[in-house]
N, C-alpha and C. Protein backbone atom coordinates (compact mmCIF):
# COMPACT_ATOMS: atom_id res chain seq x y z
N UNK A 1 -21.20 -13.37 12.93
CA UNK A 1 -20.04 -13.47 13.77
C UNK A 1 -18.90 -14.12 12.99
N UNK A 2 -17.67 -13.99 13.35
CA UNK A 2 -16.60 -14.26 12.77
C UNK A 2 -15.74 -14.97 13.92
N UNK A 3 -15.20 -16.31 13.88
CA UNK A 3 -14.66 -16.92 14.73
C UNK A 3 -12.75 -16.18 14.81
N UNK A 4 -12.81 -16.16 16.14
CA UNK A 4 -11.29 -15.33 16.26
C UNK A 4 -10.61 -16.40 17.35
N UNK A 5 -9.12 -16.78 16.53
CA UNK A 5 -8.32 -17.70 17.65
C UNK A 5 -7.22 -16.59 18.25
N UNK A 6 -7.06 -17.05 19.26
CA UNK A 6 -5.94 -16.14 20.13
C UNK A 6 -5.22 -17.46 20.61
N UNK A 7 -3.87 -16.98 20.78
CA UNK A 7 -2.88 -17.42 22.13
C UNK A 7 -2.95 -16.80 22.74
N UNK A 8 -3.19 -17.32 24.02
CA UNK A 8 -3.42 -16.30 25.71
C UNK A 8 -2.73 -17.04 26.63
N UNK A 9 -1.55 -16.19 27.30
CA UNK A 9 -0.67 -17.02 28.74
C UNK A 9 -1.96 -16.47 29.53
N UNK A 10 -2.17 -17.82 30.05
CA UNK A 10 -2.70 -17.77 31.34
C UNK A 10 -2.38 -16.89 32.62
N UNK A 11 -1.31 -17.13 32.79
CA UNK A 11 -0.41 -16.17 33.97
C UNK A 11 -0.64 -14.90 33.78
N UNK A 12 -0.62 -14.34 32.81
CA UNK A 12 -0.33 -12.97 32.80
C UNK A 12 -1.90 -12.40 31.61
N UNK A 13 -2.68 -13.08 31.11
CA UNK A 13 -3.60 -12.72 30.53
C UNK A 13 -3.28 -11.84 29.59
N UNK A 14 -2.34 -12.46 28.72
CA UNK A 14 -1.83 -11.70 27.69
C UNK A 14 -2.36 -12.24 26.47
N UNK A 15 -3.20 -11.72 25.31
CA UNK A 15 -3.88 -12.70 24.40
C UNK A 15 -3.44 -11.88 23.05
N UNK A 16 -2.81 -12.65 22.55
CA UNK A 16 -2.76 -12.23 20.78
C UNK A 16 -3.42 -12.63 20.00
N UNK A 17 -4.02 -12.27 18.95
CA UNK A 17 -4.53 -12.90 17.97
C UNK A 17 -4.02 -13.95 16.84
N UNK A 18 -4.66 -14.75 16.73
CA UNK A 18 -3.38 -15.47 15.78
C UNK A 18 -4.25 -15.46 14.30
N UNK A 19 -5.89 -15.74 14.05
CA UNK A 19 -6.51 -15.63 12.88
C UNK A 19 -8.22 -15.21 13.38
N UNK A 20 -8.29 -14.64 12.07
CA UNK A 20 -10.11 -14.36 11.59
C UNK A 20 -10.38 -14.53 11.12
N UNK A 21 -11.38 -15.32 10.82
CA UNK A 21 -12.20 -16.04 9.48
C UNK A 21 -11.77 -17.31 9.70
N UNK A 22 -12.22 -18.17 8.00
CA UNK A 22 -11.50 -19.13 8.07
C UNK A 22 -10.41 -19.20 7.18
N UNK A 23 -9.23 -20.09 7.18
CA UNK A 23 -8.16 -20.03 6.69
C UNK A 23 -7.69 -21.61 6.34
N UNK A 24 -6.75 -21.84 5.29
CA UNK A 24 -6.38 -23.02 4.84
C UNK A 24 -5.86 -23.23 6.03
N UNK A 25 -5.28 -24.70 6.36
CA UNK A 25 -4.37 -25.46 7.21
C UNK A 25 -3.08 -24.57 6.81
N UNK A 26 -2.20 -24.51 5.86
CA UNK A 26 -0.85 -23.98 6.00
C UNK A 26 -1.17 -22.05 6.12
N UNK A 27 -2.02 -21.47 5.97
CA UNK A 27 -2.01 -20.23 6.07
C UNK A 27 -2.13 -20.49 7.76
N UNK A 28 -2.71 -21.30 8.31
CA UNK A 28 -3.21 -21.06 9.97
C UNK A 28 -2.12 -21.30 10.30
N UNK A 29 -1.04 -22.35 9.95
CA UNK A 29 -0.13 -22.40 10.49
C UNK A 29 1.13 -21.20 10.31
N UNK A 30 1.07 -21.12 9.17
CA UNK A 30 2.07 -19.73 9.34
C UNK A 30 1.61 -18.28 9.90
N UNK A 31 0.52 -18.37 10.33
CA UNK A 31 -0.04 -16.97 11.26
C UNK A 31 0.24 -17.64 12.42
N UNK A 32 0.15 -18.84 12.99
CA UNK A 32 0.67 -19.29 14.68
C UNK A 32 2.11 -18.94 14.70
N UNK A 33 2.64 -19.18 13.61
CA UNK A 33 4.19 -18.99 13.69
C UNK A 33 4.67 -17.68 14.23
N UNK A 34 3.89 -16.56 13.17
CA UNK A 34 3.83 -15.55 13.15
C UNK A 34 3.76 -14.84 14.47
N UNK A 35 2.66 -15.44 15.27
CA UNK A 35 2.23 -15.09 16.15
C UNK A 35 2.95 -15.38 17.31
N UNK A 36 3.85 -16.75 17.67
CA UNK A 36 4.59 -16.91 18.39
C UNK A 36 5.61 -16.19 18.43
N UNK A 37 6.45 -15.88 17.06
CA UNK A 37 7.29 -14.93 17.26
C UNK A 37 6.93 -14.07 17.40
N UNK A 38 6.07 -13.32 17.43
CA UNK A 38 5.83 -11.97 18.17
C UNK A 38 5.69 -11.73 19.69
N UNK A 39 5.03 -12.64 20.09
CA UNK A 39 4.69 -13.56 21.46
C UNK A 39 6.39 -13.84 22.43
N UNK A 40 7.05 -13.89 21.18
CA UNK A 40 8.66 -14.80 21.90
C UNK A 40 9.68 -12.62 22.06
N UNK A 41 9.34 -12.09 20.89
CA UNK A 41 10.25 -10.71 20.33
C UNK A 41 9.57 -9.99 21.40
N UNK A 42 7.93 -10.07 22.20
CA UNK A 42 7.54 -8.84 23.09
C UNK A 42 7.96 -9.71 24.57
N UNK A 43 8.25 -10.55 24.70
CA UNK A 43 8.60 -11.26 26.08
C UNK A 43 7.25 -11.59 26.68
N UNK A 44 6.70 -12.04 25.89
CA UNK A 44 5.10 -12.80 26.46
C UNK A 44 5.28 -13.94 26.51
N UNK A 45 6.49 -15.11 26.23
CA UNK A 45 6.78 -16.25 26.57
C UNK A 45 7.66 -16.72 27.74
N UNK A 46 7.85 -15.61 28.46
CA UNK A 46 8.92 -15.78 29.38
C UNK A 46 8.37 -16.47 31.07
């Protein structure tokens, strides 16, 4: 198995992926980034 993190709004059960595997501290953080802005550009933060 391979551990998978998501951001998921609750409200709307919308879940992105943010990483797979494992990853350094600054790579995880620039895939959350990543991931928020995508999260913020599809209107899944609203």
């Amino acid at each position: 198995m391979t551990p998978t993190d998501f951001i998921v709004n609750t409200q709307t059960m919308v879940a992105i992926p943010v990483s797979q595997g494992m990853l350094s501290a600054e790579m995880f953080v620039n895939r959350l980034a990543k991931s928020f802005g995508l999260a913020e550009k599809l209107g899944f933060l609203q």
